[in-house]
N, C-alpha and C. Protein backbone atom coordinates (compact mmCIF):
# COMPACT_ATOMS: atom_id res chain seq x y z
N UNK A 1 118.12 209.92 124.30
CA UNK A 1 117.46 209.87 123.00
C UNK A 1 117.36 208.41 122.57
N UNK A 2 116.52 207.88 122.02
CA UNK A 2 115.82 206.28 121.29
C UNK A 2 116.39 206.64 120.50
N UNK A 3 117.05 204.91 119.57
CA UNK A 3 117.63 204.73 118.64
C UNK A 3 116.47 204.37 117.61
N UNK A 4 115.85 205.86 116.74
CA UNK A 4 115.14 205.79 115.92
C UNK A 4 114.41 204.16 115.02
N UNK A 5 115.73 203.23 114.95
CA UNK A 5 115.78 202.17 114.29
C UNK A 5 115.27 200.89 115.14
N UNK A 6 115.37 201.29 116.56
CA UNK A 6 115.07 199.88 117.66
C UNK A 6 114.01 200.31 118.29
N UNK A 7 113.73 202.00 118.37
CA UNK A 7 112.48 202.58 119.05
C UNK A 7 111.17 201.93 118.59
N UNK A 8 110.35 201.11 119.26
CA UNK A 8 109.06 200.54 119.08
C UNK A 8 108.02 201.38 118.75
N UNK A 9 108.25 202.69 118.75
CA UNK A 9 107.09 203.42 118.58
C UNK A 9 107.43 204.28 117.23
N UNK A 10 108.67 204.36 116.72
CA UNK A 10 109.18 205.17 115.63
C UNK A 10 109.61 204.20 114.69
N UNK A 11 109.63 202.80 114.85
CA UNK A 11 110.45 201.45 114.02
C UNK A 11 108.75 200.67 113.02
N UNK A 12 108.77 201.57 112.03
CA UNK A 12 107.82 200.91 111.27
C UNK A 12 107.79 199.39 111.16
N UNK A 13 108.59 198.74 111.55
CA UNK A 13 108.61 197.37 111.68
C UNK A 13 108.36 196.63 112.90
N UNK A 14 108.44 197.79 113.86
CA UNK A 14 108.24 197.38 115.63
C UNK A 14 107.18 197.72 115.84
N UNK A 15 106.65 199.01 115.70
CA UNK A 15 105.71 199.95 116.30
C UNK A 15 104.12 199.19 116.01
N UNK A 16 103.43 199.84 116.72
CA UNK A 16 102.47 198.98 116.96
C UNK A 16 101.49 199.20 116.50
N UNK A 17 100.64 199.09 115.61
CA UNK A 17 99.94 199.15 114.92
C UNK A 17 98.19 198.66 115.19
N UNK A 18 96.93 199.06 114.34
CA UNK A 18 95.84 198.07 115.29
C UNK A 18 95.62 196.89 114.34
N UNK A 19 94.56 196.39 114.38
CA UNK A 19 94.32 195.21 114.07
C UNK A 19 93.90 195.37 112.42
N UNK A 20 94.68 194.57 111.75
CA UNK A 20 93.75 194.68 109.88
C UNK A 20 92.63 193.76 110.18
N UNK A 21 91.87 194.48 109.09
CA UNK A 21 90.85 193.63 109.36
C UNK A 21 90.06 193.84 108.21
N UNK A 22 89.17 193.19 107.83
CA UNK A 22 88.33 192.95 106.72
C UNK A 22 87.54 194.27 106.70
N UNK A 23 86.27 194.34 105.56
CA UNK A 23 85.36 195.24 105.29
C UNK A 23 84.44 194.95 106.33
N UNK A 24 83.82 195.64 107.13
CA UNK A 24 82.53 195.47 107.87
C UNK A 24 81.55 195.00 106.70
N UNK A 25 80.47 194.37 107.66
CA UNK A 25 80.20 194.09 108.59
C UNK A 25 81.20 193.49 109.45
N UNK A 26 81.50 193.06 110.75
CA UNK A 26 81.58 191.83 111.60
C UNK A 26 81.87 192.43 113.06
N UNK A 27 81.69 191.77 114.32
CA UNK A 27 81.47 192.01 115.52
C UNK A 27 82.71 191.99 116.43
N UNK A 28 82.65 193.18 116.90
CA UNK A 28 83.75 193.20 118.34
C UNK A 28 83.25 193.41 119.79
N UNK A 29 84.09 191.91 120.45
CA UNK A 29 83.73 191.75 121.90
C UNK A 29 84.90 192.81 122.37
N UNK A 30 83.96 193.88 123.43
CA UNK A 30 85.27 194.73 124.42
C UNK A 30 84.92 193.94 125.53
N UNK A 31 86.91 193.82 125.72
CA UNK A 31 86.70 193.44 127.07
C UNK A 31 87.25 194.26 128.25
N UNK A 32 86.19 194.85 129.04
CA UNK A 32 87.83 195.75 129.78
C UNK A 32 87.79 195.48 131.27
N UNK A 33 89.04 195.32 131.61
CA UNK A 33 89.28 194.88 133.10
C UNK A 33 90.25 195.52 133.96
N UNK A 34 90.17 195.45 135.11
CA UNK A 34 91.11 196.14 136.19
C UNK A 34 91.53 194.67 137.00
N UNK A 35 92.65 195.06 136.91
CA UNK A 35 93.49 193.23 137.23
C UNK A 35 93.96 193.55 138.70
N UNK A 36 94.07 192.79 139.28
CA UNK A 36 94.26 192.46 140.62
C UNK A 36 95.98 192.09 141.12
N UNK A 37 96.51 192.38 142.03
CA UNK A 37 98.04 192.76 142.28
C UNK A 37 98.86 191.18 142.09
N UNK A 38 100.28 191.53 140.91
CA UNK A 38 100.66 189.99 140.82
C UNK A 38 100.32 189.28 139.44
N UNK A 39 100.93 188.62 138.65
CA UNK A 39 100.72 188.05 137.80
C UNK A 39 100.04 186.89 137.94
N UNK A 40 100.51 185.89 139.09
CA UNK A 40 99.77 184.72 139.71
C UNK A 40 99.59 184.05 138.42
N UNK A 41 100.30 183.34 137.68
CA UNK A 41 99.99 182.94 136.12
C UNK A 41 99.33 183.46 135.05
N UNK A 42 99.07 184.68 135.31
CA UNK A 42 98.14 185.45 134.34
C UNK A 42 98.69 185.71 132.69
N UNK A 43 99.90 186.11 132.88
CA UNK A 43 100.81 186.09 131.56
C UNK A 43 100.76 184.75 131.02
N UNK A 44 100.84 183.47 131.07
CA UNK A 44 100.98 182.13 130.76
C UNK A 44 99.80 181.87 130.26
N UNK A 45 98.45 182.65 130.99
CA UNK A 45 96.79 181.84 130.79
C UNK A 45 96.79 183.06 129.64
N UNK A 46 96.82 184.13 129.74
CA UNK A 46 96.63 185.34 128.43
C UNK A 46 97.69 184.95 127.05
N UNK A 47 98.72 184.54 127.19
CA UNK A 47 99.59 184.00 126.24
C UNK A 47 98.91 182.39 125.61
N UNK A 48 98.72 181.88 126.53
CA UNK A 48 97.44 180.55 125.60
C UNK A 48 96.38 180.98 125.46
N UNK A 49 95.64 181.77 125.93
CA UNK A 49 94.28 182.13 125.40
C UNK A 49 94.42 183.09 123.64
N UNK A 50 95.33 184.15 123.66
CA UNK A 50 95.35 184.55 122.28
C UNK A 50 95.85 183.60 121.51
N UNK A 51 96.42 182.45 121.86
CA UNK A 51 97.06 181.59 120.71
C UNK A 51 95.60 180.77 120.31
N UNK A 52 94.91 180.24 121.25
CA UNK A 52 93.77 179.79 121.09
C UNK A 52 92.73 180.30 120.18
N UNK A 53 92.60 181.64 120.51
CA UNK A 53 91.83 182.56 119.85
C UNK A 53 91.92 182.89 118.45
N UNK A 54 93.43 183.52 118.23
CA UNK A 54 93.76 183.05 117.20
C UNK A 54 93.56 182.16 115.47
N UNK A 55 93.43 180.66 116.57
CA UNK A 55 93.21 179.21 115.89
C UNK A 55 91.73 179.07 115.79
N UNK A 56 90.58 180.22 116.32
CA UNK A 56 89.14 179.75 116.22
C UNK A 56 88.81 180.11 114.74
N UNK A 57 87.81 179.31 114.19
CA UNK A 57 87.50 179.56 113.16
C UNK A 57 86.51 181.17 112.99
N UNK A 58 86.83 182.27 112.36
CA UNK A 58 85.91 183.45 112.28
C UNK A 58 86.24 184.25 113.36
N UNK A 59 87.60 183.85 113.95
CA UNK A 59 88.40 185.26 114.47
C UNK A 59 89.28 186.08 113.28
N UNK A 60 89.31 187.53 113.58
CA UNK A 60 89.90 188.27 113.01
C UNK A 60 90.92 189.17 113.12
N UNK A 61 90.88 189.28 114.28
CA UNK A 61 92.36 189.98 115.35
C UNK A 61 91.80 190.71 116.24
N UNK A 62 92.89 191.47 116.89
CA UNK A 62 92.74 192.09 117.88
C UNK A 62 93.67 192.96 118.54
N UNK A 63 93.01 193.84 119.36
CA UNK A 63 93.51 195.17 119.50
C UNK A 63 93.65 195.11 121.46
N UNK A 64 94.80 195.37 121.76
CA UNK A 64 94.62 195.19 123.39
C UNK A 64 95.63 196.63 123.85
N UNK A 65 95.53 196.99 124.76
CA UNK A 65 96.08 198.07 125.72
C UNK A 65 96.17 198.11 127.40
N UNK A 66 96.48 197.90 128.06
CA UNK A 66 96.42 198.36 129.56
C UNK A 66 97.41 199.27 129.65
N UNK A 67 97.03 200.30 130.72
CA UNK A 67 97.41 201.41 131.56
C UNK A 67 98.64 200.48 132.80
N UNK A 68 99.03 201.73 133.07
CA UNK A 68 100.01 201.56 134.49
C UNK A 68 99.32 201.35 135.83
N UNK A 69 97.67 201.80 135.71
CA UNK A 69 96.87 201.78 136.39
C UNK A 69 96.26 200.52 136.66
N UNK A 70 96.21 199.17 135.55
CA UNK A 70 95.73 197.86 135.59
C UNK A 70 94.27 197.81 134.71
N UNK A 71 94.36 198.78 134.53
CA UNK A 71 93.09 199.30 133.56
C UNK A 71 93.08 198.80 132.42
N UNK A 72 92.77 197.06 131.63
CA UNK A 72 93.16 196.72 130.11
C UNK A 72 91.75 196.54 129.16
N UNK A 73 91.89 197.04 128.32
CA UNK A 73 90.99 197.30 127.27
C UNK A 73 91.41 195.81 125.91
N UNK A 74 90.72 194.79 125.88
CA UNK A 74 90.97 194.10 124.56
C UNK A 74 89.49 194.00 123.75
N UNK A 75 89.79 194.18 122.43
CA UNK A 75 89.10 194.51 121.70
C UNK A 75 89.21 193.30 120.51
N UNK A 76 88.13 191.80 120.72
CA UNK A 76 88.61 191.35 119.55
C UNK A 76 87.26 190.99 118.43
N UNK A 77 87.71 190.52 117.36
CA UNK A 77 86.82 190.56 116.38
C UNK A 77 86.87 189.60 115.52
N UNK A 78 85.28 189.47 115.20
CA UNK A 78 84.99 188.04 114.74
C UNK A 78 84.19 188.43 113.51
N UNK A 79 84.13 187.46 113.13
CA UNK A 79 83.14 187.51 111.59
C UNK A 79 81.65 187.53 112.36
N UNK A 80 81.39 186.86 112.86
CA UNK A 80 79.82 186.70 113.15
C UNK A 80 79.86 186.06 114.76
N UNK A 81 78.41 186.18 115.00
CA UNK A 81 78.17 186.24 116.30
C UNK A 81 77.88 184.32 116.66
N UNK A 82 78.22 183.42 115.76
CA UNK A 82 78.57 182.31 115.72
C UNK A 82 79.61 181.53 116.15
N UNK A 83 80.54 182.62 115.97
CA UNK A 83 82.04 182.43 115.72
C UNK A 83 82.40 183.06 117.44
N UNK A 84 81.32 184.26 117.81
CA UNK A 84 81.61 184.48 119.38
C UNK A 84 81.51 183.29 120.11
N UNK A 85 80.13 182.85 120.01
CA UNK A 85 79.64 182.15 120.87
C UNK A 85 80.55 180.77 120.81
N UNK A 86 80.90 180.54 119.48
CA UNK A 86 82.02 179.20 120.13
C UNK A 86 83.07 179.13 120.69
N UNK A 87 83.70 180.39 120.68
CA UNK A 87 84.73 181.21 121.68
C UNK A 87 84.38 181.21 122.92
N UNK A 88 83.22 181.65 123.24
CA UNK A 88 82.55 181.66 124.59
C UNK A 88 82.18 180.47 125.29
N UNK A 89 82.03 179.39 124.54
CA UNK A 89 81.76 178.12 124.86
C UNK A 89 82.97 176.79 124.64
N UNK A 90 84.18 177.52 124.36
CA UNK A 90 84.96 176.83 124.04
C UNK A 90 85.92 176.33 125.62
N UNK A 91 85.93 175.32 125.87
CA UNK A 91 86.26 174.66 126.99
C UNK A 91 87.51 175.08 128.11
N UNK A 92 88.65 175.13 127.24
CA UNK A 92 89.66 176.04 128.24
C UNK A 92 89.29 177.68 128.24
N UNK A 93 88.51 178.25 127.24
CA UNK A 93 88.16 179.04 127.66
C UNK A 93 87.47 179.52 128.88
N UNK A 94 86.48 178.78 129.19
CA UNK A 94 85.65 178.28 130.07
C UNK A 94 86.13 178.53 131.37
N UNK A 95 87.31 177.77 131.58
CA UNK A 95 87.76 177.24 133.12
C UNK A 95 88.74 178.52 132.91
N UNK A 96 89.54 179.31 131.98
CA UNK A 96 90.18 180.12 132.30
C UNK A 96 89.60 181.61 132.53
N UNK A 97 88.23 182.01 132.28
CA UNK A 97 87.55 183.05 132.24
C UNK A 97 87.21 182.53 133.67
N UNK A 98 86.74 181.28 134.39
CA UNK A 98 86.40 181.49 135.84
C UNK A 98 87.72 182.14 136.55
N UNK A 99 88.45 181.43 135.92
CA UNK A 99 90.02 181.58 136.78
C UNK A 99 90.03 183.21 137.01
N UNK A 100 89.89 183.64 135.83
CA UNK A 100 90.24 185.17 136.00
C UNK A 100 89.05 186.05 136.96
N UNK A 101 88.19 185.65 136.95
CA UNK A 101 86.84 186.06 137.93
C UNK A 101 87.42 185.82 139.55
N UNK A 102 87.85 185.01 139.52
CA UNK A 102 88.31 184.61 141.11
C UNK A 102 89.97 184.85 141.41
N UNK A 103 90.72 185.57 140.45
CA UNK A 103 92.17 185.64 140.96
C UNK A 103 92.30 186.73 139.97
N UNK A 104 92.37 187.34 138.96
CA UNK A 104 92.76 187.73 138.14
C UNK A 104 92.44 189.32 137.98
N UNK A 105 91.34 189.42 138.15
CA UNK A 105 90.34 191.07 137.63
C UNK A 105 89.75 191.07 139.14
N UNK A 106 89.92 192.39 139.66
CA UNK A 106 89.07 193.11 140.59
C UNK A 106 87.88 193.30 139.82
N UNK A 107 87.69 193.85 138.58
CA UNK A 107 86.28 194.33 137.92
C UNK A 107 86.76 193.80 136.57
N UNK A 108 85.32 193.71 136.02
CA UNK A 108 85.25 193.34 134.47
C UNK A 108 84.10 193.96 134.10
N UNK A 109 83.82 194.02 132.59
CA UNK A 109 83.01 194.02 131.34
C UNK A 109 83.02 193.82 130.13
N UNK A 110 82.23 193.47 129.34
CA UNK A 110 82.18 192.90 128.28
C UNK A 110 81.16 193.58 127.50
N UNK A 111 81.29 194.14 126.39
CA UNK A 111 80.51 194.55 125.41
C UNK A 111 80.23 193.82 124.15
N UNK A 112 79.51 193.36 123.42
CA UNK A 112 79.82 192.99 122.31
C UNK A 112 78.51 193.77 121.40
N UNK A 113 79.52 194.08 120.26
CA UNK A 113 78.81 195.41 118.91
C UNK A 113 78.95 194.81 117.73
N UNK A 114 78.06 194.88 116.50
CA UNK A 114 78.41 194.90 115.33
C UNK A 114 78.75 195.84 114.45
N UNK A 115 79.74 195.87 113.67
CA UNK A 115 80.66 197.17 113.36
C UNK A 115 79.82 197.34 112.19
N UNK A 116 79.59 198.28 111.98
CA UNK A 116 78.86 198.68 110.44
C UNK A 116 79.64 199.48 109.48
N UNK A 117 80.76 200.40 110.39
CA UNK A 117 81.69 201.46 109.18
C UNK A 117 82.94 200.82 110.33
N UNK A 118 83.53 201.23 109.39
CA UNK A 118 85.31 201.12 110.24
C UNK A 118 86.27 202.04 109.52
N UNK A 119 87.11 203.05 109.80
CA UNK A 119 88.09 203.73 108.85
C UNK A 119 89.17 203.75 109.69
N UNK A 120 90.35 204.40 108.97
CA UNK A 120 91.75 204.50 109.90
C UNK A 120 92.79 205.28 109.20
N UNK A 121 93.73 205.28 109.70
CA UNK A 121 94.78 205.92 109.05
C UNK A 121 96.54 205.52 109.28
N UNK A 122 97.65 205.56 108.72
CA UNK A 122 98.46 205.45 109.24
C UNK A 122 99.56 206.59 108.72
N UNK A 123 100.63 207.52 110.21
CA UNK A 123 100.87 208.50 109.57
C UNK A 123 102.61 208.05 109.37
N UNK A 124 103.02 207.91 108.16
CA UNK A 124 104.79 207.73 107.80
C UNK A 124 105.48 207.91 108.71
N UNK A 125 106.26 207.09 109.26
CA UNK A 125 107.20 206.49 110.31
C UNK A 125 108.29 207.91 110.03
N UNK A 126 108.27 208.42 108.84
CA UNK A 126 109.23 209.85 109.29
C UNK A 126 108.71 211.18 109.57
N UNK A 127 107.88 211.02 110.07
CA UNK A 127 107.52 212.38 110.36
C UNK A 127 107.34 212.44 112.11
């Protein structure tokens, strides 16, 4: 049995929650990938890239998941499609998105949407 109080998924203070985020309008890039065997620095380049991301002007957060399968879904969101493109053009970004093309992801895709409604819910950590 999990100690209700340290359990990450039952610890309203641990558990994981999605991204707050403003009133729509504003745009989310999906990114989803199937990663390739081995970390090979991948944790180190994904740990500076959200700090990066982060620090861009007209980011808004973000929502990420992978499977046991290698299967990862990140979902992040920007005010405007201004604010993508300097993300996309932003320099270590650049050389670390090749990186991951050639060592990192067996497969990729990328979607990018503008959100028009957004709702959610959250259900009390005691039940």
């Amino acid at each position: 049995m999990t100690d209700p109080v340290t359990d990450p998924v039952t610890d309203p203070v641990t558990r994981p929650a999605p991204a707050s985020l403003p009133a729509p309008p504003y745009y989310a890039v999906v990114f989803t990938a199937v990663r390739t065997a081995g970390d090979n620095g991948y944790a180190e380049a994904d740990e500076r890239l959200m700090k990066l991301a982060t620090d861009q002007p007209g980011f808004l957060g973000v929502d990420s998941a992978r499977g046991t399968d290698g299967l990862g879904i990140t979902v992040s969101y920007w005010r405007d499609e201004d604010s993508i493109a300097a993300w996309r053009n932003h320099a270590e970004h650049v050389l670390v998105r090749a990186q991951g093309r050639e060592q990192w992801y067996a497969s990729l895709s990328v979607h990018v949407a503008k959100v028009e409604r957004a709702y959610g819910s959250t259900r009390p950590a005691d039940r």
